[in-house]
Every structure is written in C-alpha cells, then in structure tokens.
Protein backbone atom coordinates (compact mmCIF):
# COMPACT_ATOMS: atom_id res chain seq x y z
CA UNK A 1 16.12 25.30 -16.87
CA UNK A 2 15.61 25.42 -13.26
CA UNK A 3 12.51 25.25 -11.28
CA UNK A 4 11.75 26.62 -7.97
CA UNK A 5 8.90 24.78 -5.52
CA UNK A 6 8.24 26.51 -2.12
CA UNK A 7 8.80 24.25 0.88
CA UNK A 8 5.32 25.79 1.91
CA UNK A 9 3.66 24.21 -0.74
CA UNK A 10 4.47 20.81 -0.44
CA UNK A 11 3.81 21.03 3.22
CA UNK A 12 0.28 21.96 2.29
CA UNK A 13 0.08 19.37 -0.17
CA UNK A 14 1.72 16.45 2.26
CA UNK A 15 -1.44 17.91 4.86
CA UNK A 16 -3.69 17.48 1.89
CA UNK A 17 -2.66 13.97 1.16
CA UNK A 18 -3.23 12.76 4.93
CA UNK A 19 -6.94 14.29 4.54
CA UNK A 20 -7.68 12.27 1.62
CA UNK A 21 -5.56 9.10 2.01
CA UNK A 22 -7.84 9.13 5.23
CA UNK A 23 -11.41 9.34 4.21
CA UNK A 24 -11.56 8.67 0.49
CA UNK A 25 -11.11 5.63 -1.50
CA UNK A 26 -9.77 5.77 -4.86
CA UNK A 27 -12.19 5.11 -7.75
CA UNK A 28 -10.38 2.06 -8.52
CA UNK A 29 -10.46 0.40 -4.95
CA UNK A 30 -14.02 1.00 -4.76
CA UNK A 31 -15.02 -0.58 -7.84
CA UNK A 32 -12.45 -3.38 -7.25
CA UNK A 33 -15.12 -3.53 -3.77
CA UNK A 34 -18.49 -3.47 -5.88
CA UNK A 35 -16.82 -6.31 -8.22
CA UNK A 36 -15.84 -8.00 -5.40
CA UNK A 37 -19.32 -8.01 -3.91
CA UNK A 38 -20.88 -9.31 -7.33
CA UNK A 39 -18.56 -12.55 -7.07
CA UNK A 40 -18.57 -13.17 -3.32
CA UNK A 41 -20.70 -16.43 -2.68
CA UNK A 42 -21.02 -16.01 1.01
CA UNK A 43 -23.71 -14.50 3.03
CA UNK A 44 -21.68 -13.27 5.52
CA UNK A 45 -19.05 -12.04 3.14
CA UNK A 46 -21.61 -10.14 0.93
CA UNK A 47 -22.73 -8.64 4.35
CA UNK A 48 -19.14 -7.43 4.49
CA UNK A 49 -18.66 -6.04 1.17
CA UNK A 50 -21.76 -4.19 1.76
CA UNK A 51 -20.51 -2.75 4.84
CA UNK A 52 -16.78 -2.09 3.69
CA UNK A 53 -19.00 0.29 0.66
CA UNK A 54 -21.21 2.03 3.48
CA UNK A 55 -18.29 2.85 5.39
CA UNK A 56 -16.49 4.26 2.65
CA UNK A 57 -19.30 6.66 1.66
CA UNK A 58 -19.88 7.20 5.01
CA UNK A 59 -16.10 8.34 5.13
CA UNK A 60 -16.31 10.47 2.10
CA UNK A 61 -19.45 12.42 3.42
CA UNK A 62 -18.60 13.11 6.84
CA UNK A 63 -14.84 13.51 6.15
CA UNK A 64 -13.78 10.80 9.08
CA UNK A 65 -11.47 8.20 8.27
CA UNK A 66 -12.48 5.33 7.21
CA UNK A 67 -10.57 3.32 9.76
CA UNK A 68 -9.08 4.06 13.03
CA UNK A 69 -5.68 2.77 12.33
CA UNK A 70 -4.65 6.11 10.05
CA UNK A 71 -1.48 4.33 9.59
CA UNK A 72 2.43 5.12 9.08
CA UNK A 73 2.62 7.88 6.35
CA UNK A 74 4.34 6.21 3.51
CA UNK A 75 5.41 8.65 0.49
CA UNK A 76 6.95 7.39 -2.74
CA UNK A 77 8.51 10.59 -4.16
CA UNK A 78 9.46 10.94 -8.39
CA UNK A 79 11.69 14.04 -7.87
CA UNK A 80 11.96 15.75 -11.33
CA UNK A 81 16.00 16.70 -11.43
CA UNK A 82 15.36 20.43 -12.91
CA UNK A 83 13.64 21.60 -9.86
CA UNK A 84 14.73 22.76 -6.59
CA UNK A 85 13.03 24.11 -3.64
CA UNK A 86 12.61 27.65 -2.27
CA UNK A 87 14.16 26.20 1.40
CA UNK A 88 14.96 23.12 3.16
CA UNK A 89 14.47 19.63 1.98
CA UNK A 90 11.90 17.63 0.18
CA UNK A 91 12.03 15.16 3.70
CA UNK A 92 11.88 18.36 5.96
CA UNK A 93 9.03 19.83 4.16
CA UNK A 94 7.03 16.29 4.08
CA UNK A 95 7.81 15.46 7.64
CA UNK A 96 5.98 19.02 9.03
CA UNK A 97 3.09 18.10 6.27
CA UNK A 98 2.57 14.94 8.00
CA UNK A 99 2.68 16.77 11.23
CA UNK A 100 0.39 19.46 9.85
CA UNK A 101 -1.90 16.83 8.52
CA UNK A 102 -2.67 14.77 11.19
CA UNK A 103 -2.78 17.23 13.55
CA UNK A 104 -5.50 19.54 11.36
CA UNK A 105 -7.53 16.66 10.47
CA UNK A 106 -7.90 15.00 13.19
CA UNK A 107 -6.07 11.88 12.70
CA UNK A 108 -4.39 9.18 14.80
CA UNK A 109 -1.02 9.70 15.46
CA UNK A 110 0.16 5.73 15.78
CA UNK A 111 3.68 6.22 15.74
CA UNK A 112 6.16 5.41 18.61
CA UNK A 113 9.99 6.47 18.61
CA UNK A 114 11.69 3.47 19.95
CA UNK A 115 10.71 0.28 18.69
CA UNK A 116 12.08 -1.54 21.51
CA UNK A 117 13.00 -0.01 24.73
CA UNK A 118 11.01 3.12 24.85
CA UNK A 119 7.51 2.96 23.29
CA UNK A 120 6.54 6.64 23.32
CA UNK A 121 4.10 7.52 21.07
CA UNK A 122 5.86 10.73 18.88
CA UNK A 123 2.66 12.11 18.91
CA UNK A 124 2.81 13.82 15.56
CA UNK A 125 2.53 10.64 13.52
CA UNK A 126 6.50 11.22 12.29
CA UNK A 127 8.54 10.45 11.43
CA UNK A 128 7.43 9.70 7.89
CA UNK A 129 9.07 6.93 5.50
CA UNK A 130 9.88 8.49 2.52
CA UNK A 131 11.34 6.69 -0.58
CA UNK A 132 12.35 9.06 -3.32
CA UNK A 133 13.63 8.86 -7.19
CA UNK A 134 15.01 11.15 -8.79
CA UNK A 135 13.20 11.70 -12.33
CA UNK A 136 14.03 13.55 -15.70
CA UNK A 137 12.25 17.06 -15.79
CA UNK A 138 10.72 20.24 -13.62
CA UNK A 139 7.57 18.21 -11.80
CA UNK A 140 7.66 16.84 -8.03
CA UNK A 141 5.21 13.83 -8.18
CA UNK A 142 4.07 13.05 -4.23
CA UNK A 143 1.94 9.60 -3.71
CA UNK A 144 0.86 8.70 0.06
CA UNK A 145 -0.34 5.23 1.03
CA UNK A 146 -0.39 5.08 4.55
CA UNK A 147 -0.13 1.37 6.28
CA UNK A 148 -2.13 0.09 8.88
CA UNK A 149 -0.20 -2.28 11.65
CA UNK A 150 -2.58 -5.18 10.73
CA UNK A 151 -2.05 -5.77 6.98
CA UNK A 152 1.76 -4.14 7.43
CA UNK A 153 2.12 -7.14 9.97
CA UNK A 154 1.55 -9.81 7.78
CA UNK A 155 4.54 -8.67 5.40
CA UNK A 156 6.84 -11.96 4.29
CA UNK A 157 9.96 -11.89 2.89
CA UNK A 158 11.84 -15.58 1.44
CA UNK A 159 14.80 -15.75 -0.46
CA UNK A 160 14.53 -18.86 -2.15
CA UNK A 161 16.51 -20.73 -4.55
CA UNK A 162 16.37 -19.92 -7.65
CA UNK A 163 15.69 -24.09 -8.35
CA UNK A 164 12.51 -23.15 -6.48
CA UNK A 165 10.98 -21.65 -9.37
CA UNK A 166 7.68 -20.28 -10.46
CA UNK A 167 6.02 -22.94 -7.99
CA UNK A 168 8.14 -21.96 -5.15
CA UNK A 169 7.33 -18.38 -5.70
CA UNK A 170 3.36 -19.29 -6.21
CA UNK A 171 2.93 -21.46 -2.73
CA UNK A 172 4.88 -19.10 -0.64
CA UNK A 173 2.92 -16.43 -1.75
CA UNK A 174 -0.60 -17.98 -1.48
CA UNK A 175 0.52 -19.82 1.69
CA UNK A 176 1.24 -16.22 3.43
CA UNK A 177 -1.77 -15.00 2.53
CA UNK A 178 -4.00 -17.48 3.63
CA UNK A 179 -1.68 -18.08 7.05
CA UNK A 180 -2.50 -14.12 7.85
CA UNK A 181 -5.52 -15.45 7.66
CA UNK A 182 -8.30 -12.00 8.95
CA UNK A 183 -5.21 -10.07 10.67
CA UNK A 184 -5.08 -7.62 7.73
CA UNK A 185 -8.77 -7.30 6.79
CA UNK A 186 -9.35 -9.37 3.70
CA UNK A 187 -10.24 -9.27 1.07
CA UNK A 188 -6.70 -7.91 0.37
CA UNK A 189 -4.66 -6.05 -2.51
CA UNK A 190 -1.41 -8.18 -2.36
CA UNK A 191 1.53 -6.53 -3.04
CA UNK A 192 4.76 -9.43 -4.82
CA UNK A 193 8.34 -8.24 -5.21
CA UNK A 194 10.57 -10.72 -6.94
CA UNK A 195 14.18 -9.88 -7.35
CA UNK A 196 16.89 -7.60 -6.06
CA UNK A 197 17.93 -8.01 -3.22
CA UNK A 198 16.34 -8.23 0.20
CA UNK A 199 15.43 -4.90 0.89
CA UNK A 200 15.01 -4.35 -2.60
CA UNK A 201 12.33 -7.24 -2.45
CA UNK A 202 10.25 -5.32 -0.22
CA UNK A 203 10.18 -2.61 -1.28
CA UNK A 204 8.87 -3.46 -5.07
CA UNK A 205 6.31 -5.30 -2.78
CA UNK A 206 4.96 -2.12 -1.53
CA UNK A 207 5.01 -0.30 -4.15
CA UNK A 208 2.88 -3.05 -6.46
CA UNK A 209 0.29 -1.91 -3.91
CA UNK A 210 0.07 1.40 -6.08
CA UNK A 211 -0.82 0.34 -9.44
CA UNK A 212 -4.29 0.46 -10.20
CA UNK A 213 -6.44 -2.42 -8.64
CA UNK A 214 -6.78 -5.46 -11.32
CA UNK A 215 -4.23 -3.74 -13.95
CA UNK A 216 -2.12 -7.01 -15.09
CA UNK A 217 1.56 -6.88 -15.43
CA UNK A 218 3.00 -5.36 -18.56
CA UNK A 219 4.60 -8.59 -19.03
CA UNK A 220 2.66 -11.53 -20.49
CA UNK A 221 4.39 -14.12 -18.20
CA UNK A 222 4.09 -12.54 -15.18
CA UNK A 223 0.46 -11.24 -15.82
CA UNK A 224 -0.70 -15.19 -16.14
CA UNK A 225 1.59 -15.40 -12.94
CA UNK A 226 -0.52 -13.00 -11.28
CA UNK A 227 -3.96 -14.43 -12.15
CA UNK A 228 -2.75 -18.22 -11.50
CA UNK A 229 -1.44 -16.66 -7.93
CA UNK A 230 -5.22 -14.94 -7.59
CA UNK A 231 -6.91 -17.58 -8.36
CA UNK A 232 -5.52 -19.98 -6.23
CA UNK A 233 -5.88 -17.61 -3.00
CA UNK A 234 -9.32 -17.23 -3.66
CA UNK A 235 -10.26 -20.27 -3.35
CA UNK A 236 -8.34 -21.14 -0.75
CA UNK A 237 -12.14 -20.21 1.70
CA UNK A 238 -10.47 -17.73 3.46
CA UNK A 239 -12.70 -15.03 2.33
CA UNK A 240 -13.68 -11.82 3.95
CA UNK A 241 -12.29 -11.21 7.20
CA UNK A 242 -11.17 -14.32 7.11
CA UNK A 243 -14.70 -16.01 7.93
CA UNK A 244 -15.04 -18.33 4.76
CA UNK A 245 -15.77 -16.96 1.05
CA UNK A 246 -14.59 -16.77 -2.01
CA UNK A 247 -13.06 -13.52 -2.33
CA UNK A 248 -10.25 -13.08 0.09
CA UNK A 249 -8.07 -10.76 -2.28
CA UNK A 250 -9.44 -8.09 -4.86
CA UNK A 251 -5.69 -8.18 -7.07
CA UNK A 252 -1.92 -9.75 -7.09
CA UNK A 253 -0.02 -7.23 -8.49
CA UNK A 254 3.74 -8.37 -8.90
CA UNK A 255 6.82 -6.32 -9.55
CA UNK A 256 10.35 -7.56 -10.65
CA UNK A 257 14.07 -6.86 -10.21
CA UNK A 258 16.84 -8.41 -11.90
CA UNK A 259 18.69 -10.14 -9.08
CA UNK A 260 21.81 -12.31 -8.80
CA UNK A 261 22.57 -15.87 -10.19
CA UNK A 262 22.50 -17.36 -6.93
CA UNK A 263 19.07 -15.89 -5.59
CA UNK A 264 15.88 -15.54 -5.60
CA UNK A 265 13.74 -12.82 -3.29
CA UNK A 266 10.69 -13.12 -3.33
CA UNK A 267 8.42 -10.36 -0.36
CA UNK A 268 4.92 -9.93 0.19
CA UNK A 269 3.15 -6.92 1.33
CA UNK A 270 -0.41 -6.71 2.00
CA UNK A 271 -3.30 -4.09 2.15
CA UNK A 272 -6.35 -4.50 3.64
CA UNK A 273 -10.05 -3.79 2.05
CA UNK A 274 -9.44 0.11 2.55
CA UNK A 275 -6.27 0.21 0.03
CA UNK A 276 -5.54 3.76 0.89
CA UNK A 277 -3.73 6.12 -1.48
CA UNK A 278 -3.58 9.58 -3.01
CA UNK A 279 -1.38 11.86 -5.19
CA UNK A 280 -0.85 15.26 -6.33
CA UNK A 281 1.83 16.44 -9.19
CA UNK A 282 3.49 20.41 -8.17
C-alpha cells in the first residue's frame, strides 16, 4: 500500500537536520573524543581534546555551531519504494530545507556556483549533494553529514593493482593521512572505500564516515584490516592538529565493493574532530 509524505515535512525536517548537524555532536563522536583524551600522551594534545569537548558543550548550550566552516550539506537518502510525496521531489523538497536551514539558523552559507570561472557564493548554501537508494517499504530515512573544505580537501582516490594487495591498500591509506598532515583537524574519523569503480570508491568512502565511531567491520578480515590500518596511523606522531601525539585518528572504518578483475580502487575520505551527522526516519 501506498504512502503519502508532504513535501512540507521533509523541508522542515532537512531545516532540522542543518540545526543539529551544526551544534551537536553525536553521542558516539563525543565519547570516541573522551576515549581519545584518556589515550593521548601529549600535553599539548590533551590540551586539545579538552578543548575540542568544551567547544562541543559549548555548542550544544548556546545552539552555535561548533565550527565556522558549516560545510556542504551532504544527505544520504534510503527512499522506502511504497511511499510517495504529497508534491514535488524528494531533491526539491531537500534543496529549500537546506535553504530554510541555513538561513533560520544562522549558518554559513559556503557554497559557490562555479567552481572555476565564476566564484559566486549561492548564498543559500545549495545546492545540496544528495545520494539516494531506493529501499523496500513505506519509511523515508534522511541522514545529513555536512563536510567542511579542510578534511573534504584531503580526499585521495588510487586505483591500484590488484598485485598491490592488502599492503598497497594499508600504506596508501596511512600515507594520506599522515601527508594531510593538520589540514583536516585531526584527530580524524577516516572514511576507506575499496572496490567498484572510481566514483563508486568514493563514495563508500564517505559513507564509512556514518557508521558509528569504533564499530569494526562486519567482516573478520577487514575488521583486523581496519585496526592494523589504525594502529599504524597513530603512531605515525602526527597527533592532534597535527602537532605531535599519539592519537591522530579516533576510527578507520572501511567499506567494500566487488570490483573488476583488473582493478583495484581504493579512496579515502576524511572528517575532522567534529564528525558531524544527524538523522530523522518520516
């Protein structure tokens, strides 16, 4: 049986989504940041673990965002295939919730329409990215994560040989984290795709980013993969900010694809400390 969602209220929950994305950390972040302080051997990195926890209460209470960079509005969209909406289109309806959002709460609109000849800033933070699935059932499931320039800057993508193997795969993705070195604002949630194609690569990349912080792969071999890649970042020194330490990133979370004989993608997207999210189910 068909069900009917009205445009209006997935504009109000897109608006929503910016508000909290913006000023409050998931649970799971946060105590991915108080674990993260307990192991940190630095003094200056402890200082910044302490900060990065102020600032996010700080966030919460006030209802600012807890960085200036509000990012690109990034929606991953499960789009249950018994449901329909009222008017318009699930990207209309998230595009003027966007709008809506950063314009009621006050957020930076960081967003330019030409991304080579005319850099004019949109001013509405939109367009959005939206990547949607369609899912079995009657339930629209919404999840922002909006991306800062700085960690989104530091993305790597390698298609390497499949020879290459599970130590190709390990030192490119260590090496590009410690290369980016403090751009995106370690310690970082590092996002693996591996598989697919190109663009398919990057994209399980960012969406890794989503699951929550520290929860292994369901597979056993790529769960040791993901501590063994951890591991070795951390103690590469980079560490908070990138000024020395022994936590530079809270998680590796990988994702896979099947791919073709002859390849092997492998992407890497990063967040920074403030691994922004949040979700809502209509």
């Amino acid at each position: 049986m068909t069900r009917t969602i009205a445009f209006d209220a997935i504009v109000e929950t897109a608006a929503e989504l910016c508000r909290r994305a913006a000023v409050e950390l998931p649970p799971d972040v946060l105590q991915a940041l108080r674990e993260g302080a307990a192991r940190e051997t630095s003094e200056t990195g402890r200082e910044f673990f302490r900060q990065y926890l102020e600032n996010a209460e700080i966030a919460r209470a006030t209802q600012m965002p807890l960085c200036q960079d509000t990012g690109f509005a990034v929606y991953f969209v499960e789009y249950g295939d018994e449901i329909r909406l009222d008017r318009g289109t699930i990207y209309e309806a998230l595009e003027e919730g966007t709008k809506q959002g950063y314009r009621i709460h006050h957020l930076r609109k960081s967003i330019d329409a030409d991304p080579l000849f005319r850099r004019e800033n949109t001013a509405t933070n939109t367009p959005a990215v939206v990547h949607l699935t369609i899912v079995k059932g009657d339930r629209l499931h919404i999840t922002l994560a909006p991306k800062g320039g700085g960690s989104e800057n530091m993305s790597r993508l390698k298609m390497l040989k499949p020879a290459d193997g599970r130590a190709g795969v390990v030192d490119f993705v260590v090496s590009s984290v410690v290369e980016a070195g403090g751009n995106p604002c370690p310690p970082t949630v590092v996002g693996v795709g591996i598989g697919g194609t190109a663009e398919v690569a990057m994209l399980l990349a960012k969406k890794a980013l989503l699951r929550p912080l520290g929860t292994p792969n369901p597979d056993s071999d790529y769960a040791a993969l993901e501590k063994e890649i951890l591991e070795k970042i951390n103690r590469s020194g980079c560490g908070p900010q990138g000024l020395g330490g022994n936590v530079t990133s809270l998680a590796v979370h990988i994702n896979v694809h099947a791919c073709h004989l002859a390849s092997l993608p492998v992407a890497v997207n990063l967040n920074c400390h403030a691994a922004r999210h949040a979700e809502a189910t209509l």
